[in-house]
Protein backbone atom coordinates (compact mmCIF):
# COMPACT_ATOMS: atom_id res chain seq x y z
CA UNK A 1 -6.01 25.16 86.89
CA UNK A 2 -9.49 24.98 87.63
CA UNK A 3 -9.91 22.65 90.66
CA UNK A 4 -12.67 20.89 88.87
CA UNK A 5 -11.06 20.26 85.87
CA UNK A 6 -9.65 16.55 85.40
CA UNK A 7 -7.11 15.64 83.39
CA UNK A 8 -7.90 12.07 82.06
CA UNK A 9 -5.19 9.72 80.47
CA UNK A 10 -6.74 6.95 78.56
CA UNK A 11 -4.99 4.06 76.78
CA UNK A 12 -7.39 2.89 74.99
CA UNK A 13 -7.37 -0.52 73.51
CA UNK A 14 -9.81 -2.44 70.92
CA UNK A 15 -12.15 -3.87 73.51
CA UNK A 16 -11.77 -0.76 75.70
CA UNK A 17 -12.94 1.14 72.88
CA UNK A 18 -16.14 -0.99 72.06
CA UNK A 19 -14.93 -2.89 69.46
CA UNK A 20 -14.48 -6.12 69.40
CA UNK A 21 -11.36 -8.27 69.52
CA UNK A 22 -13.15 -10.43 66.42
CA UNK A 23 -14.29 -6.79 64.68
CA UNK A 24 -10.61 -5.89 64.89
CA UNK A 25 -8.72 -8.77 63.50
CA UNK A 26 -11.67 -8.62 60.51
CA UNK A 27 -10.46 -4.91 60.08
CA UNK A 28 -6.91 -5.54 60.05
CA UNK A 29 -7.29 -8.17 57.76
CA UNK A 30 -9.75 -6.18 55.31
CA UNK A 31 -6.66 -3.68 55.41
CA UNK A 32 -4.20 -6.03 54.44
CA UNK A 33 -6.38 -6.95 51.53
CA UNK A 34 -6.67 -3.53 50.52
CA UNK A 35 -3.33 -3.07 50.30
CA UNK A 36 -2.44 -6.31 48.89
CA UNK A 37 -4.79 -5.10 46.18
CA UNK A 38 -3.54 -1.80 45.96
CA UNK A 39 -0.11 -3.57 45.38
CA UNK A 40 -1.56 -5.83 42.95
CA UNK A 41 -3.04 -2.83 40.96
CA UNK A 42 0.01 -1.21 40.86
CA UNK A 43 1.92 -3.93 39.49
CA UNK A 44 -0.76 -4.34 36.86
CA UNK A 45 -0.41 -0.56 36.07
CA UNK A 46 3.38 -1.02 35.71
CA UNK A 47 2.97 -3.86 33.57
CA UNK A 48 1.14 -1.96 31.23
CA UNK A 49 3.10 1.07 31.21
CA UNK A 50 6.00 -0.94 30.39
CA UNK A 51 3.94 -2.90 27.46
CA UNK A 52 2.70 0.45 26.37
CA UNK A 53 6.70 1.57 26.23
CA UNK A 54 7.27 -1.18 24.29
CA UNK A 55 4.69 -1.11 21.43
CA UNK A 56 5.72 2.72 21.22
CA UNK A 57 9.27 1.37 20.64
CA UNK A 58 7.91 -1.22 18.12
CA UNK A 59 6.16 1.67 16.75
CA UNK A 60 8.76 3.81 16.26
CA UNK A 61 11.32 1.07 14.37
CA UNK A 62 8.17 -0.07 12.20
CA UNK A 63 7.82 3.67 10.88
CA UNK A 64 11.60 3.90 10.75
CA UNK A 65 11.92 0.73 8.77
CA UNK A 66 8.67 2.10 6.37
CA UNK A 67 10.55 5.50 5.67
CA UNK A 68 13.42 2.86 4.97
CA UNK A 69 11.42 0.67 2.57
CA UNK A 70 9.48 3.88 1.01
CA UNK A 71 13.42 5.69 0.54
CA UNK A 72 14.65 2.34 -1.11
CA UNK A 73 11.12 1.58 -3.07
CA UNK A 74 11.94 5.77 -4.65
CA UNK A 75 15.27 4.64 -5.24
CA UNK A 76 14.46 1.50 -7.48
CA UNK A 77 11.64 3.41 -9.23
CA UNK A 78 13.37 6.62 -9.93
CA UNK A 79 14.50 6.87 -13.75
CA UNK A 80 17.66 8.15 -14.55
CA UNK A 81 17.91 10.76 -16.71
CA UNK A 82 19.57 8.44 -19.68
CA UNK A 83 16.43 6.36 -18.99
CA UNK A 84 13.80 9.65 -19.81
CA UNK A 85 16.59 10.51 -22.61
CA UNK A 86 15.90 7.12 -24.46
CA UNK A 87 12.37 6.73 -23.75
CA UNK A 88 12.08 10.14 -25.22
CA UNK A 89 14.20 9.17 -27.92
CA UNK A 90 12.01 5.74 -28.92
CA UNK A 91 8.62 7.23 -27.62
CA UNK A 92 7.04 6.11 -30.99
CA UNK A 93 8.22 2.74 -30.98
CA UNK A 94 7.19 2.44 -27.44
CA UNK A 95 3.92 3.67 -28.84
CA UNK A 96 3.49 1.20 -31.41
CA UNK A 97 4.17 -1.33 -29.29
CA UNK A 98 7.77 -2.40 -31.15
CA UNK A 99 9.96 -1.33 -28.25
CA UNK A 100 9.65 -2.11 -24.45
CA UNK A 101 11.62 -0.07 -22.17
CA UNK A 102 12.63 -1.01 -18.32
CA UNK A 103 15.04 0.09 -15.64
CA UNK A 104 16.22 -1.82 -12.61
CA UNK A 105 19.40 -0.94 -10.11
CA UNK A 106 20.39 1.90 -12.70
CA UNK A 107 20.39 -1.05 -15.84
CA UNK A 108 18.13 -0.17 -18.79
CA UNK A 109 16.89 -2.50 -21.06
CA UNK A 110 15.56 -1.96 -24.43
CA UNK A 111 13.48 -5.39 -25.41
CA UNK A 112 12.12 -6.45 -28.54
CA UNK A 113 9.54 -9.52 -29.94
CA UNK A 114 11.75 -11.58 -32.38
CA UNK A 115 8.72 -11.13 -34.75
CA UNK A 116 9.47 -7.25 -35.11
CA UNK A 117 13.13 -8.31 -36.00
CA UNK A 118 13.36 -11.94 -37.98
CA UNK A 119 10.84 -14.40 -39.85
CA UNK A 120 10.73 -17.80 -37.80
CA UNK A 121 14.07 -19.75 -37.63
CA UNK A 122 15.71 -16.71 -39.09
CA UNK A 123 18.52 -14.52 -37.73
CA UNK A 124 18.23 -11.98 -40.78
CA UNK A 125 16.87 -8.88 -39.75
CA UNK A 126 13.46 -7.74 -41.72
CA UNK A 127 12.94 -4.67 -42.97
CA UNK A 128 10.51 -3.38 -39.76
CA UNK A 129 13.04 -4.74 -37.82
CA UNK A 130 16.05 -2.40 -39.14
CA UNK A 131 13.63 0.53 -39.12
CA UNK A 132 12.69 -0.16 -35.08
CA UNK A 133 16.21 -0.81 -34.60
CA UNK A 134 17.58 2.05 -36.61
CA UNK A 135 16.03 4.27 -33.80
CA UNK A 136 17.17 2.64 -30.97
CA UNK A 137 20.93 2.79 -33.10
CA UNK A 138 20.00 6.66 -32.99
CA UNK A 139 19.49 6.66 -29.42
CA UNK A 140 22.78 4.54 -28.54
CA UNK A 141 25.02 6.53 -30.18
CA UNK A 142 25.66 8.68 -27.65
CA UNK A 143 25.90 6.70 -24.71
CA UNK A 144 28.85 7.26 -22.37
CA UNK A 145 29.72 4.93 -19.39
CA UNK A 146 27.36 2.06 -20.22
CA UNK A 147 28.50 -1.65 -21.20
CA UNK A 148 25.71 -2.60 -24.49
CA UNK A 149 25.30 -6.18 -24.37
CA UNK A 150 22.57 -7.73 -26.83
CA UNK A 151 21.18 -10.52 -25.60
CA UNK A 152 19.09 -13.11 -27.54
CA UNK A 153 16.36 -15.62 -26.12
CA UNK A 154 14.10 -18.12 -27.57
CA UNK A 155 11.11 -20.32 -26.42
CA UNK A 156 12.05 -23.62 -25.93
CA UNK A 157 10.51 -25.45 -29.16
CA UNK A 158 13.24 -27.24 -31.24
CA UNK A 159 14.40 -25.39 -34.25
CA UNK A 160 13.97 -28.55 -36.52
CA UNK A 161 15.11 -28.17 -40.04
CA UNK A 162 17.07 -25.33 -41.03
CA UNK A 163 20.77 -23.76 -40.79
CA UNK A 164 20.30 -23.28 -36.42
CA UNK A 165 20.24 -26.85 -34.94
CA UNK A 166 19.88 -25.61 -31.64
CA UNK A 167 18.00 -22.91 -30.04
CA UNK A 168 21.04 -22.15 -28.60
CA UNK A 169 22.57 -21.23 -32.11
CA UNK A 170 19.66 -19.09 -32.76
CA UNK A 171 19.81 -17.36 -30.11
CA UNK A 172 23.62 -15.98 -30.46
CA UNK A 173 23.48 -15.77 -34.50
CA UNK A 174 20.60 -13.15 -33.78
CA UNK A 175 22.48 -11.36 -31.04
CA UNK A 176 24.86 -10.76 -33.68
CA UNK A 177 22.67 -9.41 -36.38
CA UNK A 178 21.82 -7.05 -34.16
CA UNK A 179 25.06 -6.27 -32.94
CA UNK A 180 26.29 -5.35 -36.23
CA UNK A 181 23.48 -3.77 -37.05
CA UNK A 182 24.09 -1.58 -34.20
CA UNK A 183 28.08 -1.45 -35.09
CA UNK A 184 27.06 -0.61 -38.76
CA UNK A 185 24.94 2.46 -37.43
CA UNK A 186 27.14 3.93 -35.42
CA UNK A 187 27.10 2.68 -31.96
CA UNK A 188 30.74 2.30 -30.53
CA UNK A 189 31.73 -0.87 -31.12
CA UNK A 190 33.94 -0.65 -28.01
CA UNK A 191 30.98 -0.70 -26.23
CA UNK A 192 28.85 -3.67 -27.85
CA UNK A 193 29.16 -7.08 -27.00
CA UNK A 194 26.29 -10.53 -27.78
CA UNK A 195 25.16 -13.60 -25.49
CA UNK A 196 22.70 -16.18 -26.66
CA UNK A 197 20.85 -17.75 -24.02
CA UNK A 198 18.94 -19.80 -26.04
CA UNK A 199 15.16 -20.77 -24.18
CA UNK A 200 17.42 -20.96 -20.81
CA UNK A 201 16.28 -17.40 -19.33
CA UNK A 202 12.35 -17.50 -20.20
CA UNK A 203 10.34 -14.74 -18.89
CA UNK A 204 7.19 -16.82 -18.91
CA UNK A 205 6.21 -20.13 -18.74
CA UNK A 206 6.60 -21.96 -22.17
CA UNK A 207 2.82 -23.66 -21.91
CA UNK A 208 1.00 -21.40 -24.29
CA UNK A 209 1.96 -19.79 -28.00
CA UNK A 210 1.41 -16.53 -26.26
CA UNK A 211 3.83 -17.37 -23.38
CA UNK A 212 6.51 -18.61 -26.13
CA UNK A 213 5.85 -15.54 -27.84
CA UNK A 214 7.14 -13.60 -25.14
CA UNK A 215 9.92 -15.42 -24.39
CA UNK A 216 11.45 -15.33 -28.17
CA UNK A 217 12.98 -11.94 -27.75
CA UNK A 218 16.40 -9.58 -28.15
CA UNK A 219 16.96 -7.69 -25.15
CA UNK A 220 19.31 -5.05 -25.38
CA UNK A 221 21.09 -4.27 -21.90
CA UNK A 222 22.67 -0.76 -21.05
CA UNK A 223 24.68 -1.33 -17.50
CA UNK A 224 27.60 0.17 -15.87
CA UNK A 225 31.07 -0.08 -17.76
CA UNK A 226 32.13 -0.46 -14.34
């Protein structure tokens, strides 16, 4: 060792360094603020991230339940192949406006004005009314599977004078013109069956003649024989 070398040990504190005690307890404290702050920021940044998890989750079960809703939507919509068969089958009736043809839940309906079929208060079937439903008999005959029930409807205006006191009466001695009509043009009989419901099931509001117009009506239902 060089004999004028000096080896110096120095503890140095805050004052011995030229800082001040004051200047020191400001720094310590400006640190604990930082890191109270960093702290703070990082709970804000976990917060998010975990808010941000769960809207992605959300996210995820809102498309799931949309490719849900879209699958079942397709599923009501879709027409069976009986359903394209008949519409086929009545496509100028359709046409001419005679015939309207729905399907819900895999149960077709084939409805009809009461003007195509009958004169007012009448359950005698008119000649444009056999023709019209001389097609559809064409159509029915062969079903398989499928329950035919012929339903007739009214608006809700009292039938007066004449052999129907009721709408009610109507309504079920028109389901069965039509059901022997049907019967008498070769639609299984097995199959066939009539309910009146009078102006009980309207599809509109009975407040206009157009509204009533729509409600007088023979629907013709094709559903499951099971």
């Amino acid at each position: 060792m060089n004999r004028y070398a000096v080896v110096v040990l120095v503890v140095c504190s805050g004052i011995a360094c030229g800082i001040s005690k004051e200047q020191y307890q400001a720094k310590e404290l400006e640190a604990q603020q930082l890191s109270q702050k960093y702290k703070d920021e990082s709970d804000k940044t976990a917060a998010l991230e975990a808010k941000v998890k769960q809207l992605e989750q959300r996210n995820t079960e809102l498309s799931h339940s949309q490719v849900k809703l879209q699958e079942e939507k397709g599923e009501l919509e879709k027409k069976s192949s009986e359903y394209q068969q008949l519409a086929d089958s009545l496509k100028g009736q359709i046409d001419a406006g005679q015939i309207e043809l729905s399907e819900l839940k895999g149960k077709m309906t084939v409805k009809m004005k009461d003007k195509i079929l009958f004169s007012s208060g009448s359950a005698k079937i008119n000649k444009e009314g056999q023709t019209a439903l001389g097609k559809v008999a064409d159509a029915l005959q062969n079903v398989k599977g499928k329950i035919i029930r012929v339903e007739g409807h009214t608006d809700d205006v009292p039938t007066g004078k004449g052999p129907y006191k009721t709408n009610w009466e109507l309504s079920v001695a028109r389901a069965l013109a039509v059901v022997e009509f049907l019967q008498d043009n070769k639609v299984d009989p097995g199959l066939l069956s009539a309910a009146g419901y009078g102006e009980y099931h309207p599809i509109a509001p009975n407040d206009t003649s157009q509204n009533r117009s729509l409600n007088r009506r023979i629907e013709i239902v094709l559903a499951s024989a099971e």
